[in-house]
PDB file of N, CA and C in Angstrom:
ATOM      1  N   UNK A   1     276.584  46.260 -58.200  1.00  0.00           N
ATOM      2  CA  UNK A   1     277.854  46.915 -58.335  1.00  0.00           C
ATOM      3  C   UNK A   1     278.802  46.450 -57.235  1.00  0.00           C
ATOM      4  N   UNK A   2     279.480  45.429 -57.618  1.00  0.00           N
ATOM      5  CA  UNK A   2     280.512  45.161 -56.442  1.00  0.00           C
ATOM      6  C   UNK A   2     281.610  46.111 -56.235  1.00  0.00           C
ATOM      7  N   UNK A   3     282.138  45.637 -55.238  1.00  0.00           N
ATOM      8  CA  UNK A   3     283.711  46.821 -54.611  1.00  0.00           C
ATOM      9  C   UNK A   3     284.472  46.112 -55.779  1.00  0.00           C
ATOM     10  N   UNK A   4     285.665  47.555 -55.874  1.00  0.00           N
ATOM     11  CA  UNK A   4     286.752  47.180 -56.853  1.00  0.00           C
ATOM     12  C   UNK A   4     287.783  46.711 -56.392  1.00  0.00           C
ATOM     13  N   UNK A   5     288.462  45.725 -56.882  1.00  0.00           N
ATOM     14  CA  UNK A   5     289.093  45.118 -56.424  1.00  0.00           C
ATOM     15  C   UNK A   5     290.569  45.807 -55.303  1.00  0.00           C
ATOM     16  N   UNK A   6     290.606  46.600 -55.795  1.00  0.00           N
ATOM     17  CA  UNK A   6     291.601  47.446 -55.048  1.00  0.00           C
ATOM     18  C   UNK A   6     291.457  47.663 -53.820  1.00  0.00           C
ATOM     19  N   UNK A   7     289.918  48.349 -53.973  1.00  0.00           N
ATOM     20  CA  UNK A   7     289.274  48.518 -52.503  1.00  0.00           C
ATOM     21  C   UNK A   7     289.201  46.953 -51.571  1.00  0.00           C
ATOM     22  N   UNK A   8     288.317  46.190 -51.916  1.00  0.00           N
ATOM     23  CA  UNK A   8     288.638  44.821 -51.152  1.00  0.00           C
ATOM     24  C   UNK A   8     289.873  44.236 -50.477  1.00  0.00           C
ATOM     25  N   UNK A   9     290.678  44.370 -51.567  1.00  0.00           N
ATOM     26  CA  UNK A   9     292.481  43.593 -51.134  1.00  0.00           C
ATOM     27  C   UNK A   9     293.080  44.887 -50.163  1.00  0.00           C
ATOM     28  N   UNK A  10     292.684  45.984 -49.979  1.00  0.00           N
ATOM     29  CA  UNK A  10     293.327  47.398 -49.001  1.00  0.00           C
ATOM     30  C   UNK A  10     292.234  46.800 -47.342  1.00  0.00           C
ATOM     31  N   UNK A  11     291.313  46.022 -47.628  1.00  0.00           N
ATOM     32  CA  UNK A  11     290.875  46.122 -46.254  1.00  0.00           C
ATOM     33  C   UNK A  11     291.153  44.992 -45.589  1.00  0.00           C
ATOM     34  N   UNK A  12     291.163  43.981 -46.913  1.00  0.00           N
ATOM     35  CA  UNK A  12     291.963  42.554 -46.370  1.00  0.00           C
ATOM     36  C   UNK A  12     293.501  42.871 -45.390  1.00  0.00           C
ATOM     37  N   UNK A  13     293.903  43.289 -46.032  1.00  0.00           N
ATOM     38  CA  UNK A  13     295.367  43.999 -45.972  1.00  0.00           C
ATOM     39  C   UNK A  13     295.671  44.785 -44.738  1.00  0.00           C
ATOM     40  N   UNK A  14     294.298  45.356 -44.344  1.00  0.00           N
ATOM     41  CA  UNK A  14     294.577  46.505 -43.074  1.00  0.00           C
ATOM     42  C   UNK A  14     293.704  45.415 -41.940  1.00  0.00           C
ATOM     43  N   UNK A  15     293.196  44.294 -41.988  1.00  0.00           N
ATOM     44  CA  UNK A  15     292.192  43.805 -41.152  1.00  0.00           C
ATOM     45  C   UNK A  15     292.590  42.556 -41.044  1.00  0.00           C
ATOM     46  N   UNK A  16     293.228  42.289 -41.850  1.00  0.00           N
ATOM     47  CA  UNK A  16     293.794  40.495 -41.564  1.00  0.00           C
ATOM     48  C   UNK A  16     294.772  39.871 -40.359  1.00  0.00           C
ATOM     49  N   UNK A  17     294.319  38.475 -40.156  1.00  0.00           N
ATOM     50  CA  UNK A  17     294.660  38.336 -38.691  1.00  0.00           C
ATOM     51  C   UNK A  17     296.346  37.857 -38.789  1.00  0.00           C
ATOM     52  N   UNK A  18     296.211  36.917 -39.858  1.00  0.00           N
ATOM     53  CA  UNK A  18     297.862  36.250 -40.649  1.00  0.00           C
ATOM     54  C   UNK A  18     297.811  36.644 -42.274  1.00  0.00           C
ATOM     55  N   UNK A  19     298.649  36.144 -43.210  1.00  0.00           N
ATOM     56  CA  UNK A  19     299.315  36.616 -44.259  1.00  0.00           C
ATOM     57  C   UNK A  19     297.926  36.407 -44.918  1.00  0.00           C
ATOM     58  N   UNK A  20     296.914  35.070 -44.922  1.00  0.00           N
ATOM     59  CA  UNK A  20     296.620  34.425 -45.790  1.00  0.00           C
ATOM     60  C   UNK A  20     294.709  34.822 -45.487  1.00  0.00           C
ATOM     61  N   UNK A  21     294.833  35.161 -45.126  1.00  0.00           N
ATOM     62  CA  UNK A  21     293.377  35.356 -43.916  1.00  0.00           C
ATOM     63  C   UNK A  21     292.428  36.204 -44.634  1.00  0.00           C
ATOM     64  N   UNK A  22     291.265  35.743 -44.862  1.00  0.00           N
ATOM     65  CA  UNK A  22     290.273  36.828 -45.744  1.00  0.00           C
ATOM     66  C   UNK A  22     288.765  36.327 -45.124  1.00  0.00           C
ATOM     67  N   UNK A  23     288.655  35.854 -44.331  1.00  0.00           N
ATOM     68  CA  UNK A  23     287.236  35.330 -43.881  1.00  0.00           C
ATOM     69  C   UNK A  23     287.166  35.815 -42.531  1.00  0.00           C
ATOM     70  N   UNK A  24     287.891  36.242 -41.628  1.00  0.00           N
ATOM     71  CA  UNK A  24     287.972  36.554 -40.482  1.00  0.00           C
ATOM     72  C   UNK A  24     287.205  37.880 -40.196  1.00  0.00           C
ATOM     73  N   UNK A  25     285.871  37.719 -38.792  1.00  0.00           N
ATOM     74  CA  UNK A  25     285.315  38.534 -38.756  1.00  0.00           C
ATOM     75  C   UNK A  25     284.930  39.802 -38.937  1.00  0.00           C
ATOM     76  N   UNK A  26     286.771  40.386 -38.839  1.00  0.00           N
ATOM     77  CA  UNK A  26     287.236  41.520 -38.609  1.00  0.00           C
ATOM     78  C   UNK A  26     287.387  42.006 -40.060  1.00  0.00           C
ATOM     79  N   UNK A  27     287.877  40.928 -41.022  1.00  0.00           N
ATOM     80  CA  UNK A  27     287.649  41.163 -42.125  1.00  0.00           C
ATOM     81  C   UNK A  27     286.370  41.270 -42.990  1.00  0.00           C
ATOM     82  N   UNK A  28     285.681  40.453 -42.766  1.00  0.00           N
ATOM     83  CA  UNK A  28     284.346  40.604 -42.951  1.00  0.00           C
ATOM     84  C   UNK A  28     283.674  41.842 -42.831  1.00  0.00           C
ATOM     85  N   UNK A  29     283.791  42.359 -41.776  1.00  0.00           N
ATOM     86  CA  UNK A  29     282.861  43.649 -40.987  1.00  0.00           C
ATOM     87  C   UNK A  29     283.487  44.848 -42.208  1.00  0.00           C
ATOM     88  N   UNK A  30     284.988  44.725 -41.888  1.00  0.00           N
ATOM     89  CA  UNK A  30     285.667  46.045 -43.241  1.00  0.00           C
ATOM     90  C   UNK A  30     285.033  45.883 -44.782  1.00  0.00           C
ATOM     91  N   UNK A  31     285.014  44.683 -44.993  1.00  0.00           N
ATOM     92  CA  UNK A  31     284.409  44.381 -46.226  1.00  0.00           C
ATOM     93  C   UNK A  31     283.065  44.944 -46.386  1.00  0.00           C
ATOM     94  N   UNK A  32     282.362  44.585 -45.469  1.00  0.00           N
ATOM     95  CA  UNK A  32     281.010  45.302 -45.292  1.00  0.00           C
ATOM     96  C   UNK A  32     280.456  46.716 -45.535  1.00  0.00           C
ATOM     97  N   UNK A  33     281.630  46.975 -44.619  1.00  0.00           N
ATOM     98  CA  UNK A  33     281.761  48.565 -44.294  1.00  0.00           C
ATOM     99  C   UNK A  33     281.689  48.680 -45.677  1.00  0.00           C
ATOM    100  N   UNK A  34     282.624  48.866 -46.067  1.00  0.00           N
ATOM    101  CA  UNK A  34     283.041  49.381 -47.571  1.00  0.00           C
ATOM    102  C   UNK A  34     282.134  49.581 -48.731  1.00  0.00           C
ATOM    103  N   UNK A  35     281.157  48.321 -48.577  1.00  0.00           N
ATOM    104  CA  UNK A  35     280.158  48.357 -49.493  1.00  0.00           C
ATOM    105  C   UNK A  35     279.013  49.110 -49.151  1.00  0.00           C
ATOM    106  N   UNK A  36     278.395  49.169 -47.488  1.00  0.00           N
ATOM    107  CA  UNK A  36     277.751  49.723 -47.228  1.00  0.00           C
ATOM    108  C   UNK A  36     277.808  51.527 -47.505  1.00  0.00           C
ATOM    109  N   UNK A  37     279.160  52.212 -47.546  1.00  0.00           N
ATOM    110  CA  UNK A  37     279.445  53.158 -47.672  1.00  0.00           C
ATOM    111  C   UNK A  37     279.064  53.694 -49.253  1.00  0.00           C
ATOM    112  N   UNK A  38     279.554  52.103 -50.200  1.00  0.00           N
ATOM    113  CA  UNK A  38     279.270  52.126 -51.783  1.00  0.00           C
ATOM    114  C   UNK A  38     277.574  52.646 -52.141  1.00  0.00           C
ATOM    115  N   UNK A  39     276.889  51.729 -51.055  1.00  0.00           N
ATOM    116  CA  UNK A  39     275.732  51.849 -51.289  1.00  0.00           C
ATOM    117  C   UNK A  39     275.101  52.994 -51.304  1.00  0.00           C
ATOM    118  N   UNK A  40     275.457  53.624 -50.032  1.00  0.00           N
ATOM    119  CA  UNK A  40     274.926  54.716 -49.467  1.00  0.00           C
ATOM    120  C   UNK A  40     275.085  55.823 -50.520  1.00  0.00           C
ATOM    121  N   UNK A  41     276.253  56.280 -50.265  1.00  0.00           N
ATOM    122  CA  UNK A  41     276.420  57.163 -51.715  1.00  0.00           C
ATOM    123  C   UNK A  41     275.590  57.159 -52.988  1.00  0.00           C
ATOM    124  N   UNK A  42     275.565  55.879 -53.714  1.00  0.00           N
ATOM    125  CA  UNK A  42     274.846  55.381 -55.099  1.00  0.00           C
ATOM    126  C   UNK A  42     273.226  55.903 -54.572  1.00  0.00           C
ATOM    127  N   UNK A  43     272.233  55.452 -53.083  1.00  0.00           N
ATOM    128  CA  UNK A  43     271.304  55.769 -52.754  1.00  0.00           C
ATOM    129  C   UNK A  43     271.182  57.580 -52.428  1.00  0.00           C
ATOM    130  N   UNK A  44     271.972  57.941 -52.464  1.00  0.00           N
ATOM    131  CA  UNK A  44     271.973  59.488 -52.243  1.00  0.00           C
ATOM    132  C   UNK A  44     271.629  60.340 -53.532  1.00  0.00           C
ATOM    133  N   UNK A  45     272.100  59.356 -54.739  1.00  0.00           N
ATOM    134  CA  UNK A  45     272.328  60.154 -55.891  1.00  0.00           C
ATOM    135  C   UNK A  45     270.397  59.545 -57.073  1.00  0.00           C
ATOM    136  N   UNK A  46     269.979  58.286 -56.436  1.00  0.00           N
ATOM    137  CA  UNK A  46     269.255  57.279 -56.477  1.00  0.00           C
ATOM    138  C   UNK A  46     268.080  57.144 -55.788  1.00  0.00           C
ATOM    139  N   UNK A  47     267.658  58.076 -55.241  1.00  0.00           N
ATOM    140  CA  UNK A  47     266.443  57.886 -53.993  1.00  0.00           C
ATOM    141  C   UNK A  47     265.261  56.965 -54.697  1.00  0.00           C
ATOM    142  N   UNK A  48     265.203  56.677 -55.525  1.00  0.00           N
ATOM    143  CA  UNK A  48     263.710  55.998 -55.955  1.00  0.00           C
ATOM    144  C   UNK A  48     264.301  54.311 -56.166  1.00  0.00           C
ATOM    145  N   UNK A  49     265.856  54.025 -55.772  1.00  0.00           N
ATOM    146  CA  UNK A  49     266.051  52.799 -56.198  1.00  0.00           C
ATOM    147  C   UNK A  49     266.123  51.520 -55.381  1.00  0.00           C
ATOM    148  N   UNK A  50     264.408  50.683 -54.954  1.00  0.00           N
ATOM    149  CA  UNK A  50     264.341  50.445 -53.835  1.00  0.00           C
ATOM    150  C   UNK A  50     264.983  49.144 -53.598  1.00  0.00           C
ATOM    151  N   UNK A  51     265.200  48.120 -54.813  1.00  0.00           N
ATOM    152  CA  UNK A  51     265.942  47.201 -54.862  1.00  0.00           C
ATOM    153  C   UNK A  51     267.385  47.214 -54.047  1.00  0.00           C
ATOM    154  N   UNK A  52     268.053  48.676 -54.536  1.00  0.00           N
ATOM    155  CA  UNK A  52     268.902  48.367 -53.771  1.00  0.00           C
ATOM    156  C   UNK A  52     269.354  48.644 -51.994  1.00  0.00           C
ATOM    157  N   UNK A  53     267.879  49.254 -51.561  1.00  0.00           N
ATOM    158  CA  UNK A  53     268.276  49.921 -50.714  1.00  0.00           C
ATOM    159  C   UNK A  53     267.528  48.662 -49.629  1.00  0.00           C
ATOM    160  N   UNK A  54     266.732  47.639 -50.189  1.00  0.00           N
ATOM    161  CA  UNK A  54     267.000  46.344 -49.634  1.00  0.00           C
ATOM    162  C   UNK A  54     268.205  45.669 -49.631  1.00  0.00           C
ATOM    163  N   UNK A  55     268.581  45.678 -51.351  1.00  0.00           N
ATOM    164  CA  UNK A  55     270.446  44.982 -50.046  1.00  0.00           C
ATOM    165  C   UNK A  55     271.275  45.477 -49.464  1.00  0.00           C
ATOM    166  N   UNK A  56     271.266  47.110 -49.334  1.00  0.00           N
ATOM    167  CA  UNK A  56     271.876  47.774 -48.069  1.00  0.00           C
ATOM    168  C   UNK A  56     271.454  47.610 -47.095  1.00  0.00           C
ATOM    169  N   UNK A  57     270.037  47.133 -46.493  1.00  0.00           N
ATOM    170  CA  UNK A  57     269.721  46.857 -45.168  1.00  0.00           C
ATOM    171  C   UNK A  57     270.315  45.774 -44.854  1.00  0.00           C
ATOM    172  N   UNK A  58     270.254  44.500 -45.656  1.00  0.00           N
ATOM    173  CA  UNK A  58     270.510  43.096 -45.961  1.00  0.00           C
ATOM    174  C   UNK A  58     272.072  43.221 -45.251  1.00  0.00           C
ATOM    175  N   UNK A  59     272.939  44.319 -45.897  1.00  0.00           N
ATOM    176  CA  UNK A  59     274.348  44.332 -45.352  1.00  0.00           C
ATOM    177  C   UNK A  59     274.203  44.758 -44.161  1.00  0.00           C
ATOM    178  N   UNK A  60     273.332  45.922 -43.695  1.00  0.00           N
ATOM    179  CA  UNK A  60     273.899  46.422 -42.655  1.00  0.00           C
ATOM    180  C   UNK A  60     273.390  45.446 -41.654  1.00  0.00           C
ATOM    181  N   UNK A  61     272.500  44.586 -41.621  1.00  0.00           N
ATOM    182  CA  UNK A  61     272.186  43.872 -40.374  1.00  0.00           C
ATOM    183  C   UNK A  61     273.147  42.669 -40.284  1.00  0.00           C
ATOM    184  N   UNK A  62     273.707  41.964 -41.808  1.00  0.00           N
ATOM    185  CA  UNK A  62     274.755  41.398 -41.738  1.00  0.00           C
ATOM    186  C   UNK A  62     276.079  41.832 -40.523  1.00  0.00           C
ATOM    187  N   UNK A  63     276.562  42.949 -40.709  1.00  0.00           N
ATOM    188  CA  UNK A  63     277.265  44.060 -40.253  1.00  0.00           C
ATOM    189  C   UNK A  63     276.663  43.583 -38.852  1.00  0.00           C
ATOM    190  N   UNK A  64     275.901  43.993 -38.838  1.00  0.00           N
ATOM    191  CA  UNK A  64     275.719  44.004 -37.131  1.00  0.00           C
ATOM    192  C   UNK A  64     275.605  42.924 -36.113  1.00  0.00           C
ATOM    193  N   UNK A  65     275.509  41.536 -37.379  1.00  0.00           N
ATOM    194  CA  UNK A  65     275.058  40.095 -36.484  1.00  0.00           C
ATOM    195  C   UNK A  65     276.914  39.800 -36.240  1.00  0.00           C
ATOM    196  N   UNK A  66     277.550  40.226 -37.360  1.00  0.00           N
ATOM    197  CA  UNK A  66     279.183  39.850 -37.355  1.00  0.00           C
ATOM    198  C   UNK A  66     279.784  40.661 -36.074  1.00  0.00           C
ATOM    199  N   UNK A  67     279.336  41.934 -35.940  1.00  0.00           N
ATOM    200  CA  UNK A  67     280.011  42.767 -34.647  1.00  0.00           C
ATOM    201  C   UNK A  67     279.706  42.294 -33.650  1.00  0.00           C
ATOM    202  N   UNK A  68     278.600  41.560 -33.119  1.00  0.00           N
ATOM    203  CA  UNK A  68     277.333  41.683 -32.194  1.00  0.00           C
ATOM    204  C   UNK A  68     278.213  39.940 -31.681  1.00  0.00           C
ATOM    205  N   UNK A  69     279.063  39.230 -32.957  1.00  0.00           N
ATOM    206  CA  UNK A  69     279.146  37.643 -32.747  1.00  0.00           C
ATOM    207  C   UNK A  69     281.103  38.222 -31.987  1.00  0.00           C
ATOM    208  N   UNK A  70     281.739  39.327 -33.189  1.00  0.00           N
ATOM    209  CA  UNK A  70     282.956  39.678 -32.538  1.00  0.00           C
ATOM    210  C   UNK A  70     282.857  40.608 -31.085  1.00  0.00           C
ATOM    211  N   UNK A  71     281.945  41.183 -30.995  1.00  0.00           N
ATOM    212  CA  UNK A  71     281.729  41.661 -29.234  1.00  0.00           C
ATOM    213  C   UNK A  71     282.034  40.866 -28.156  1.00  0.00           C
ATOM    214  N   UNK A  72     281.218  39.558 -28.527  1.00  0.00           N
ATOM    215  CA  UNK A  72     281.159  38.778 -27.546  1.00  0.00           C
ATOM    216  C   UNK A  72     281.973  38.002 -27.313  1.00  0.00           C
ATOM    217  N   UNK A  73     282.811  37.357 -28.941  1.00  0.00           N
ATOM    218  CA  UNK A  73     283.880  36.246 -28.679  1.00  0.00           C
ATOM    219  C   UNK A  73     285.301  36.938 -28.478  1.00  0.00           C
ATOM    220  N   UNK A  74     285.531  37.958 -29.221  1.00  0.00           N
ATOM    221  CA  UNK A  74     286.936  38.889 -28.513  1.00  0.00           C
ATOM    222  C   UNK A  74     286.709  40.174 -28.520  1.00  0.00           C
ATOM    223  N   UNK A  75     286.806  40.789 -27.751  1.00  0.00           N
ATOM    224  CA  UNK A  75     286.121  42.393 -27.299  1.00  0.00           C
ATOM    225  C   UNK A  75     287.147  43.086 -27.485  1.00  0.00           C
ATOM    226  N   UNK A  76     288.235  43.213 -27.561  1.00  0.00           N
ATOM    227  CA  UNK A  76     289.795  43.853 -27.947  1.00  0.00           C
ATOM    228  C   UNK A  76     289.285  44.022 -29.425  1.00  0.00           C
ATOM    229  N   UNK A  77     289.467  43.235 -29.692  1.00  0.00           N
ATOM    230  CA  UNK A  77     289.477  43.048 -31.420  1.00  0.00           C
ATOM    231  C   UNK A  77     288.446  43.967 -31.868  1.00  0.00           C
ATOM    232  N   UNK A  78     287.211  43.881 -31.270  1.00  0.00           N
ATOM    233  CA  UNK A  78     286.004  44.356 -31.460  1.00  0.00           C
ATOM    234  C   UNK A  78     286.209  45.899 -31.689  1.00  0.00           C
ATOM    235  N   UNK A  79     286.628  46.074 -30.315  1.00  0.00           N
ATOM    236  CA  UNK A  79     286.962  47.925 -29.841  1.00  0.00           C
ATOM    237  C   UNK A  79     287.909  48.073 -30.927  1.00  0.00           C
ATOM    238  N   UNK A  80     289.121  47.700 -31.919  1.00  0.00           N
ATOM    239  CA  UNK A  80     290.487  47.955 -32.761  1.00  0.00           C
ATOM    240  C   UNK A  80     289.268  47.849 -34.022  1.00  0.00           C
ATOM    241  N   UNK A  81     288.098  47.356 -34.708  1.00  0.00           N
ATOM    242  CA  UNK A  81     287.359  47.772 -35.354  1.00  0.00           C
ATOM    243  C   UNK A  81     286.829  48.778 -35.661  1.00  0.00           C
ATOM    244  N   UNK A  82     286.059  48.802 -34.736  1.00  0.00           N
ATOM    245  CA  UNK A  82     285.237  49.468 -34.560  1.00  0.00           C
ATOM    246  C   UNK A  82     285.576  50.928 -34.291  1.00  0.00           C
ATOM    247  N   UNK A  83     287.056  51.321 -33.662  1.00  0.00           N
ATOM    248  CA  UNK A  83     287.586  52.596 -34.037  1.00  0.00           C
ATOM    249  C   UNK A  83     288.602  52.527 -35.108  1.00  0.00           C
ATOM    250  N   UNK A  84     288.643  51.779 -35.964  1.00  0.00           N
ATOM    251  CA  UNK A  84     289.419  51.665 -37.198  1.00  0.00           C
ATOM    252  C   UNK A  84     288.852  52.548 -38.673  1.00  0.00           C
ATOM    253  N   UNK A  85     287.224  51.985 -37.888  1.00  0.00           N
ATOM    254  CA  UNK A  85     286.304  51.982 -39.048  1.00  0.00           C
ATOM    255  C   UNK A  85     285.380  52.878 -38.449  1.00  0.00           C
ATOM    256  N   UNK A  86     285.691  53.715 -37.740  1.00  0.00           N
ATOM    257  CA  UNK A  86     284.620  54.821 -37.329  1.00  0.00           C
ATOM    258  C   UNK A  86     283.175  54.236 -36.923  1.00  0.00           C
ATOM    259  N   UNK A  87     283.121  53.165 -36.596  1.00  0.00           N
ATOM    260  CA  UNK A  87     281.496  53.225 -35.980  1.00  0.00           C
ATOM    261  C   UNK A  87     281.130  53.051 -35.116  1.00  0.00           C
ATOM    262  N   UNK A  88     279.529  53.104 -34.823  1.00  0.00           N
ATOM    263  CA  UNK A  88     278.913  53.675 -33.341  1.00  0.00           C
ATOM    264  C   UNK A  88     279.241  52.371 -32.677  1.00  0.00           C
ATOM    265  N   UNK A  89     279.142  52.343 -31.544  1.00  0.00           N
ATOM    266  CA  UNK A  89     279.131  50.755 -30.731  1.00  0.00           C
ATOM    267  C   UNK A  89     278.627  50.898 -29.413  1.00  0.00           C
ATOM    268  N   UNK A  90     277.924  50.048 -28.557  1.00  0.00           N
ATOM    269  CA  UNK A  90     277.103  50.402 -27.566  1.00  0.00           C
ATOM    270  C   UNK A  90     277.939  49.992 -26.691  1.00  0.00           C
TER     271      UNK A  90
END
């Protein structure tokens, strides 16, 4: 079940670095987010569905190698994430 398109182009939109920009870490991580949130929900309603709750791990460690790579290369950016998008950060 992918994100709808609406949802995708609103995080591009709130996370992008220039006009054209959709690969950028920051974008990435929102993208993530988003689905991970998709997942979670669908697994709440779903507890026996283990397929997918392997590619929610699959994302969330994704998620965390992308924060873990934006921590280190711009830490501003990192912190404007990471309280954008409500999550924990060490």
């Amino acid at each position: 079940m992918p994100l709808a398109k609406e949802v995708k182009t609103k995080a591009i939109e709130d996370f992008h670095r220039h006009d054209k920009d959709t690969g950028s870490p920051e974008v990435q991580v929102a993208i993530l987010t988003n689905r991970i949130n998709q997942l979670t929900a669908h697994l709440q309603n779903n507890k026996q569905d283990q397929s997918c709750r392997r590619g929610l791990l699959k994302l969330v460690g994704q998620r965390r190698r992308l924060l873990t790579y934006l921590r280190n290369s711009n830490y501003q950016s990192y912190l404007n994430v990471t309280d954008k998008l409500q999550l924990r950060r060490k």
